[in-house]
N, C-alpha and C. Protein backbone atom coordinates (compact mmCIF):
# COMPACT_ATOMS: atom_id res chain seq x y z
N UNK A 1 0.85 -1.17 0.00
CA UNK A 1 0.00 0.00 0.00
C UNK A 1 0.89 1.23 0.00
N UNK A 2 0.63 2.27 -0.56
CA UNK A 2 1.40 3.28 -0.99
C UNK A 2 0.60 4.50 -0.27
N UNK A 3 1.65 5.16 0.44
CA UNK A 3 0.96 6.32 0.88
C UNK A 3 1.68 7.93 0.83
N UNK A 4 0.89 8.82 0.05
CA UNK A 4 1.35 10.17 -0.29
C UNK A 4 1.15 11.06 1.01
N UNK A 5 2.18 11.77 1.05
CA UNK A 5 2.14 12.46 2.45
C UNK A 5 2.06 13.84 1.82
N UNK A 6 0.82 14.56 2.50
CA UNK A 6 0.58 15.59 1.40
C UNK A 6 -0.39 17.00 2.27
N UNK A 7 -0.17 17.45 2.16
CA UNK A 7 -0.83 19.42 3.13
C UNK A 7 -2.54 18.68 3.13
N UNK A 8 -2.73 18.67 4.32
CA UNK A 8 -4.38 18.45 4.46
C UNK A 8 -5.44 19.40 3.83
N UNK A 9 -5.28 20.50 3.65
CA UNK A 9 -6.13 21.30 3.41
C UNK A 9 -6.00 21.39 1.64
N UNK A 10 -5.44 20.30 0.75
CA UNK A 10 -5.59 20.24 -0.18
C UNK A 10 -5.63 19.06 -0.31
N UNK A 11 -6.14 18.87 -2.06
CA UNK A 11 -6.73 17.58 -2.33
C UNK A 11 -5.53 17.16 -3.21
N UNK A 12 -5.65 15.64 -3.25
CA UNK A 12 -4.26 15.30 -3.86
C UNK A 12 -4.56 15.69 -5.17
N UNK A 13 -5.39 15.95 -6.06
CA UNK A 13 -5.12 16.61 -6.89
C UNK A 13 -4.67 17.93 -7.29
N UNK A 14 -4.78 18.57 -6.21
CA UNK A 14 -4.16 20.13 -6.04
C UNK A 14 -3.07 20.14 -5.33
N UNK A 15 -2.92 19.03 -4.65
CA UNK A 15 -1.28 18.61 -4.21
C UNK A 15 -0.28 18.48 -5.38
N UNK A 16 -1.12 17.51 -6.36
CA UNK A 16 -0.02 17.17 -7.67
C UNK A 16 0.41 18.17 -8.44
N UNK A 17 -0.72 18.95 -8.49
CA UNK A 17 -0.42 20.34 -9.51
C UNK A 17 0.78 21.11 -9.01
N UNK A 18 0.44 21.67 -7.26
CA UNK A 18 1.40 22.21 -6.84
C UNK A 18 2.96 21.67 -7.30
N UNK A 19 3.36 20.59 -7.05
CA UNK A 19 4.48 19.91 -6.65
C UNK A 19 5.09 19.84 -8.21
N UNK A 20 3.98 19.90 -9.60
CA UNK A 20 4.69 20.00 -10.52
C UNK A 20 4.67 21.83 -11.37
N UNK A 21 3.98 22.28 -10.49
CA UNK A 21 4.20 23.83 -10.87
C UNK A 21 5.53 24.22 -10.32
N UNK A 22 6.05 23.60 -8.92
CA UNK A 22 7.43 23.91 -8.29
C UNK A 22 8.49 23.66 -8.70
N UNK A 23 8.32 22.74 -9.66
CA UNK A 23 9.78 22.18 -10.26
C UNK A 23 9.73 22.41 -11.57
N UNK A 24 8.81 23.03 -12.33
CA UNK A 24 8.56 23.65 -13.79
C UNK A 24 10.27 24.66 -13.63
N UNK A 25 10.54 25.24 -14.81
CA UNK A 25 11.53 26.29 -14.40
C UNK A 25 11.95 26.82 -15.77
N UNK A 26 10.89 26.93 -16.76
CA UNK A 26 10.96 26.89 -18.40
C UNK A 26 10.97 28.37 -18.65
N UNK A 27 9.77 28.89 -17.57
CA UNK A 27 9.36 30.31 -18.29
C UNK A 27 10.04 31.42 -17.27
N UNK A 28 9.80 32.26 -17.59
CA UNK A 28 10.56 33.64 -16.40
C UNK A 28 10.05 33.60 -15.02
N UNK A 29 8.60 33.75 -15.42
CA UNK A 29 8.01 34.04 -13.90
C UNK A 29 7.88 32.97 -12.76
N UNK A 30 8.24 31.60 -13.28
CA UNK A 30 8.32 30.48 -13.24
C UNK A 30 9.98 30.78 -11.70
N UNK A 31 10.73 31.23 -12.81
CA UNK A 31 12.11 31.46 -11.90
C UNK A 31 12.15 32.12 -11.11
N UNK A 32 11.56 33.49 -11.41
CA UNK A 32 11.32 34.18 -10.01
C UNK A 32 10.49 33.78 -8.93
N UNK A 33 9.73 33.10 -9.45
CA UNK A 33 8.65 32.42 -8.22
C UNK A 33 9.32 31.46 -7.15
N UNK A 34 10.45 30.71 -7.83
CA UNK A 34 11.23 29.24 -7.35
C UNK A 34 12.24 30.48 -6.50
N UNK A 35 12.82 30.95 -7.57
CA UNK A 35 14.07 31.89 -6.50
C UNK A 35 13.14 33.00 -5.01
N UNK A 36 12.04 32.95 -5.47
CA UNK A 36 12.22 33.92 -4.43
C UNK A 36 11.59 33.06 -3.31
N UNK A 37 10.62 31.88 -3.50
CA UNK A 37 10.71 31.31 -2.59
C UNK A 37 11.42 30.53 -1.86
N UNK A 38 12.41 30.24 -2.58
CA UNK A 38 14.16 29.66 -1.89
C UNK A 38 14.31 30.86 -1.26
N UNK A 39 14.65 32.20 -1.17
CA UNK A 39 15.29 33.19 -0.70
C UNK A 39 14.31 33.17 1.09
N UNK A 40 12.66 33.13 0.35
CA UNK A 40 11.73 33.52 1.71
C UNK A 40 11.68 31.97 2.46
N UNK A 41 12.42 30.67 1.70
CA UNK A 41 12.64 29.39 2.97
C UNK A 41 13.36 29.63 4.12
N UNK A 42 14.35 30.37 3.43
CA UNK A 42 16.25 30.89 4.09
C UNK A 42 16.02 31.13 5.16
N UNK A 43 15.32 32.33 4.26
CA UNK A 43 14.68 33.58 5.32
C UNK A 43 13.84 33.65 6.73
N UNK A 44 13.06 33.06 6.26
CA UNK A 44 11.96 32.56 7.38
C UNK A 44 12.74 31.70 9.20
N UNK A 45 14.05 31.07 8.85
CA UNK A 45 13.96 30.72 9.75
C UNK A 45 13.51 28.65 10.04
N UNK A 46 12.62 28.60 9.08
CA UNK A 46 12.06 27.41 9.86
C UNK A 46 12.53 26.27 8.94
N UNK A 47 13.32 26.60 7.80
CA UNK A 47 13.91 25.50 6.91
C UNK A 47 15.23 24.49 7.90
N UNK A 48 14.94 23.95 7.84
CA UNK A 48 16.09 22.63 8.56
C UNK A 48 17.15 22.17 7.60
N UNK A 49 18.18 22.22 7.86
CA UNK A 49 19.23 21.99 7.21
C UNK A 49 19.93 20.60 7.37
N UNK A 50 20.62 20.34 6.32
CA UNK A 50 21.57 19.00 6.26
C UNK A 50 23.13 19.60 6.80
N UNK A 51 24.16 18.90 7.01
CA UNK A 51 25.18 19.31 7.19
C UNK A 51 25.77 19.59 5.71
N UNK A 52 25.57 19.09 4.51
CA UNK A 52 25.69 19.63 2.86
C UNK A 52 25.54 20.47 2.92
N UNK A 53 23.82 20.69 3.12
CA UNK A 53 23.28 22.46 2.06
C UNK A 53 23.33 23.31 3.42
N UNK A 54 24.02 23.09 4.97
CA UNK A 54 24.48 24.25 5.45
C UNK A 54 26.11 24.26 4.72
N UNK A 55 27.03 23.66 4.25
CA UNK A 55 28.39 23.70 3.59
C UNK A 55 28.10 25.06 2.79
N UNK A 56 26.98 24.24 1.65
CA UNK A 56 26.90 24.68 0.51
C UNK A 56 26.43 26.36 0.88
N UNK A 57 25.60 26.45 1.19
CA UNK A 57 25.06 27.60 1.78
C UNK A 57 26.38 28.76 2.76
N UNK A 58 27.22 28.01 3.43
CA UNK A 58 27.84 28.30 3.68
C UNK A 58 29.42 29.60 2.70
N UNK A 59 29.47 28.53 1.80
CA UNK A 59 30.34 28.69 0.78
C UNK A 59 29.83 29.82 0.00
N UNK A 60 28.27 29.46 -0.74
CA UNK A 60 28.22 31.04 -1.31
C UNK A 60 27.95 32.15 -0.73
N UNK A 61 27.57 32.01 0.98
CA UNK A 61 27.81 33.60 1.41
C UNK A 61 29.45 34.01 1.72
N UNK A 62 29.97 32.72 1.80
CA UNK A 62 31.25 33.62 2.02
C UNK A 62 31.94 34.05 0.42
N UNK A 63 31.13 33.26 -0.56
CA UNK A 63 32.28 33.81 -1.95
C UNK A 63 31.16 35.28 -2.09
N UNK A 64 29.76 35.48 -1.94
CA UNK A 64 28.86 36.71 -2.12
C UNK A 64 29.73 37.85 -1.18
N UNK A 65 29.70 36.90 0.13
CA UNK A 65 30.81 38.42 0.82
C UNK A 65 31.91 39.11 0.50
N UNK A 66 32.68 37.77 0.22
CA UNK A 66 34.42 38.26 -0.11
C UNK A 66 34.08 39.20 -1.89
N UNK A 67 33.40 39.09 -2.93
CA UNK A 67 33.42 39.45 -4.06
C UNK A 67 32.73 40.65 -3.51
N UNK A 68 31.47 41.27 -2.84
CA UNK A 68 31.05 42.21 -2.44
C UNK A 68 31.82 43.34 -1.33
N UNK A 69 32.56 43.12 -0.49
CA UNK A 69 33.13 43.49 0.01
C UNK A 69 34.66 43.98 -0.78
N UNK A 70 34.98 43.28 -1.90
CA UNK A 70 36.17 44.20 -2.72
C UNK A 70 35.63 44.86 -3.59
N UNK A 71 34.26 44.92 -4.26
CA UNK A 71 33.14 45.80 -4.70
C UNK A 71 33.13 47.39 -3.74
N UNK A 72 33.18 47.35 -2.35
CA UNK A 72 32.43 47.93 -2.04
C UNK A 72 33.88 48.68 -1.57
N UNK A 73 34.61 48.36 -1.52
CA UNK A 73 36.03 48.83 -0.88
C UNK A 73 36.76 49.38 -2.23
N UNK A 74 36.63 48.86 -3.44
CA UNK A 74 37.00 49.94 -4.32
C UNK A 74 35.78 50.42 -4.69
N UNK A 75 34.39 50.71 -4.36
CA UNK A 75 33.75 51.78 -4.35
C UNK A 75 34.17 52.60 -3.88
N UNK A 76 34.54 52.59 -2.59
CA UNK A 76 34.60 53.80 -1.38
C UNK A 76 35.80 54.36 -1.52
N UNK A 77 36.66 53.64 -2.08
CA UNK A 77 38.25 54.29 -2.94
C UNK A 77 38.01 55.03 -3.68
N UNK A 78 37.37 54.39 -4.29
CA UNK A 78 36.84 55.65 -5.95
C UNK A 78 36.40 56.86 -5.39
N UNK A 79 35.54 56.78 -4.14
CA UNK A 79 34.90 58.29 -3.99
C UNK A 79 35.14 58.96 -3.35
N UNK A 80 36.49 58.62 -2.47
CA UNK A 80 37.47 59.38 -1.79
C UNK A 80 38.09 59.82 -2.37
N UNK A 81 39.05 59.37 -3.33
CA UNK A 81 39.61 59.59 -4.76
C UNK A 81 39.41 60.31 -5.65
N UNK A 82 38.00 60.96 -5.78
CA UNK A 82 37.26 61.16 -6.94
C UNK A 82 37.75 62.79 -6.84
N UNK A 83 37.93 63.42 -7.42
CA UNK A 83 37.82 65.30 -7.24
C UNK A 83 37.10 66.09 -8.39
N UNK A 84 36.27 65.22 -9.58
CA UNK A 84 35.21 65.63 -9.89
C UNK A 84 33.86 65.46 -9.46
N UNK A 85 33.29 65.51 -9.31
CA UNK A 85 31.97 65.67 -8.65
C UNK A 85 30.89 65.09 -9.16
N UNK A 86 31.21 65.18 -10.93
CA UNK A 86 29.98 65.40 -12.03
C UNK A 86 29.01 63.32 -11.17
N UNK A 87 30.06 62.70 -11.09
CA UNK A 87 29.55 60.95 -11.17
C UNK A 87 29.48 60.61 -9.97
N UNK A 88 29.82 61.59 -8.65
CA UNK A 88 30.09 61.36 -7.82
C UNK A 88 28.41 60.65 -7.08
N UNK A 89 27.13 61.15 -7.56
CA UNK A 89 25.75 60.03 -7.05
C UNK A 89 25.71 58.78 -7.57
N UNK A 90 26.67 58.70 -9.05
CA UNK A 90 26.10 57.47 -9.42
C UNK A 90 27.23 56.31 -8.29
N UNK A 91 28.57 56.89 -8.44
CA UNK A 91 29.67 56.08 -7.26
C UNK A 91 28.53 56.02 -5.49
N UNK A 92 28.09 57.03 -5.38
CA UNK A 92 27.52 56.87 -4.07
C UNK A 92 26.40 55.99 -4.03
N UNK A 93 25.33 56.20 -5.17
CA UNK A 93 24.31 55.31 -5.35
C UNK A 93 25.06 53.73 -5.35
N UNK A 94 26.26 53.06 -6.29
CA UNK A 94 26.97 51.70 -6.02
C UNK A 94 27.27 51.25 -4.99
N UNK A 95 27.35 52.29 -4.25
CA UNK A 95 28.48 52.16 -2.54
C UNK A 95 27.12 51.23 -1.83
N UNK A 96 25.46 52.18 -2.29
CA UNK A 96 24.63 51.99 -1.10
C UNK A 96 24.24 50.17 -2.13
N UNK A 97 24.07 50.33 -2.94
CA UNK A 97 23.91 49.24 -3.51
C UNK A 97 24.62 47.76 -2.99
N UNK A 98 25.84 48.18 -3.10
CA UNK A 98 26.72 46.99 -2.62
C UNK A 98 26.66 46.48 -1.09
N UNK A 99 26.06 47.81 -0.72
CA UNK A 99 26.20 47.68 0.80
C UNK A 99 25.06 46.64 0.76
N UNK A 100 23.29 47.45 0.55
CA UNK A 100 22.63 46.52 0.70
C UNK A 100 22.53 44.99 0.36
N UNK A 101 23.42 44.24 -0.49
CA UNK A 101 23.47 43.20 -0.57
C UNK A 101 24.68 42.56 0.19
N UNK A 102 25.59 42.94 0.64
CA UNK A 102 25.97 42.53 1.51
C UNK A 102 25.44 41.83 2.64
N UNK A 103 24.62 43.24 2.86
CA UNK A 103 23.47 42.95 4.50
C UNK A 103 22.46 42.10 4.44
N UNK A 104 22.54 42.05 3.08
CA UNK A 104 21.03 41.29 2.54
C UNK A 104 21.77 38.74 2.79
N UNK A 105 22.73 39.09 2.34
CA UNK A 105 23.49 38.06 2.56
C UNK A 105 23.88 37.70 3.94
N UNK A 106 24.32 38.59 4.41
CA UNK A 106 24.58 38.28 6.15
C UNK A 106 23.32 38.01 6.67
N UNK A 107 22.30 38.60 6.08
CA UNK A 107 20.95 38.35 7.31
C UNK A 107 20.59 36.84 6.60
N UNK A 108 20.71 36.55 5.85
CA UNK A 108 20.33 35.33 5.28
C UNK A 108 21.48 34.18 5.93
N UNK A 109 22.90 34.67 6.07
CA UNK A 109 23.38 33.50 6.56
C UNK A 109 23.35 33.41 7.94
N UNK A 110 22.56 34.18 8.67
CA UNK A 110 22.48 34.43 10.30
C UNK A 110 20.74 33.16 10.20
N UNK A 111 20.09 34.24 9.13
CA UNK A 111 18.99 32.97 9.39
C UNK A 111 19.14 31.43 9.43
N UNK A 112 19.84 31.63 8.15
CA UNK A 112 19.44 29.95 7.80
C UNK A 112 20.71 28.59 8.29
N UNK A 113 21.95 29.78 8.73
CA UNK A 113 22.77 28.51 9.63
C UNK A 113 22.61 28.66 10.45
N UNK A 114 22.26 29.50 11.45
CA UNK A 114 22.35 30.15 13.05
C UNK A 114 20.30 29.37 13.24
N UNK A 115 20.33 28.32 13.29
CA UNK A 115 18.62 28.35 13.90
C UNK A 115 17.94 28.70 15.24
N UNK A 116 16.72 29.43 15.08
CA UNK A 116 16.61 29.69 16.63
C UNK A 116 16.35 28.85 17.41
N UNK A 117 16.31 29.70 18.86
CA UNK A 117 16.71 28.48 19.89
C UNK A 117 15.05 28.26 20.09
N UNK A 118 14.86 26.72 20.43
CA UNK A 118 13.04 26.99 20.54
C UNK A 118 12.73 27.34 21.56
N UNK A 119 11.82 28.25 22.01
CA UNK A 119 11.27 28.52 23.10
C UNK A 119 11.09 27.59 24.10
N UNK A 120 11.45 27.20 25.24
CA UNK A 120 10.99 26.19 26.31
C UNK A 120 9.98 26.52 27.09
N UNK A 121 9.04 25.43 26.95
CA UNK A 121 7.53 25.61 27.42
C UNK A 121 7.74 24.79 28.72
N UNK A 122 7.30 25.61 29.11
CA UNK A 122 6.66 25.64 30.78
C UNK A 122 5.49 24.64 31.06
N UNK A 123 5.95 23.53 31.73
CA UNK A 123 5.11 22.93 32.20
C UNK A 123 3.80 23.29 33.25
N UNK A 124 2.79 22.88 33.03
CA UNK A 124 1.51 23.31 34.02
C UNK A 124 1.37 22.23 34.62
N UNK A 125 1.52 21.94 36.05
CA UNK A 125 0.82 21.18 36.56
C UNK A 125 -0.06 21.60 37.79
N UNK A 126 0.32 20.33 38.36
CA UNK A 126 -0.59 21.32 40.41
C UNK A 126 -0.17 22.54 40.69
N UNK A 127 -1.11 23.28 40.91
CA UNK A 127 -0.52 24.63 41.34
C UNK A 127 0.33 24.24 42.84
N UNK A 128 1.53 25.03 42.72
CA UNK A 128 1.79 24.92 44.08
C UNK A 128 1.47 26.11 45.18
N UNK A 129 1.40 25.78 46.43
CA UNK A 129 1.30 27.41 46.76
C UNK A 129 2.20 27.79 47.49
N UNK A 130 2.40 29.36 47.71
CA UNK A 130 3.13 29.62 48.12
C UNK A 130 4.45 29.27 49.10
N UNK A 131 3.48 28.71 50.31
CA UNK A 131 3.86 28.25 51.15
C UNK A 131 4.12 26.85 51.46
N UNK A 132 5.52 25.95 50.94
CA UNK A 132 5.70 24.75 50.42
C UNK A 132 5.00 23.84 51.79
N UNK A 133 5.31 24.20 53.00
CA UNK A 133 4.82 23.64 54.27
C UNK A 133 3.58 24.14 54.65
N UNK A 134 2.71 24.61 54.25
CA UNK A 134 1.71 24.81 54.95
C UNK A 134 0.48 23.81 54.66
N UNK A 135 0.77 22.73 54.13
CA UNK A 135 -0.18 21.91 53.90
C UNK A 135 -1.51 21.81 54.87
N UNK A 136 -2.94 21.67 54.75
CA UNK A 136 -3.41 20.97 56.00
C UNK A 136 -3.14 19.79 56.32
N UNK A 137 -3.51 18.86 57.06
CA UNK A 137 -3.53 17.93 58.17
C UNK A 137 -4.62 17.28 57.87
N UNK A 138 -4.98 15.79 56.86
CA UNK A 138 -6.11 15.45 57.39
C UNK A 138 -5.94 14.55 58.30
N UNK A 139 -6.76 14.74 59.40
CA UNK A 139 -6.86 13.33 60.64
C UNK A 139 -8.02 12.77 60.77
């Protein structure tokens, strides 16, 4: 007996569709849909990792950092450097550019290798009261 493990609130026929709309990857909007929901798995926090795709994951924020960070360091050369003025928004506009993806990469590798810690739930049981000895006495 064969059994599909599949989101309750859909029917396996709207299960199947899904699962082959996700792995389609022919047309444009198709890619942005796959990439950006890889980006909002990362993101989110609640994706579980292998010791691989944290490697892997690993590896391209540090090659996104190291290539962005000599981006952004001969940006900021250039516009210290610079003593015309005329290009000097479009160099400043790159600087903020580079920056934001930088940050945009660090917050992604804080999410998705760093997992949070789970909250520890508090057991309820007998209330106790205050006073550990003051029990009554039945006789």
């Amino acid at each position: 007996m064969t059994s599909v493990l599949y989101y309750s609130g859909m029917s396996l026929q709207q299960w199947e569709r899904d699962v082959l709309n996700r792995q389609r990857n022919i047309v444009f909007p198709d890619t942005n849909l796959n990439e950006g929901r890889f980006y909002r798995n990362i993101a989110s926090g609640k994706a579980i990792f292998t010791l691989g795709q944290r490697l892997c994951l690993l590896t391209i924020v540090v090659f996104v950092l190291v290539v962005t960070s000599f981006g952004l360091a001969q940006m900021i050369g250039y516009v210290l450097s610079e003593r015309d003025s005329r290009f000097i928004l479009t160099e400043l506009w790159s600087c903020v550019y580079l920056l934001a993806i930088l940050l945009f990469w660090i917050f992604l590798a804080v999410k998705g290798l760093l997992p949070p810690v789970p909250m520890r739930k508090h057991r309820r049981g007998y209330r106790q009261s205050t006073h550990p000895y003051s029990r009554k006495r039945h006789d």
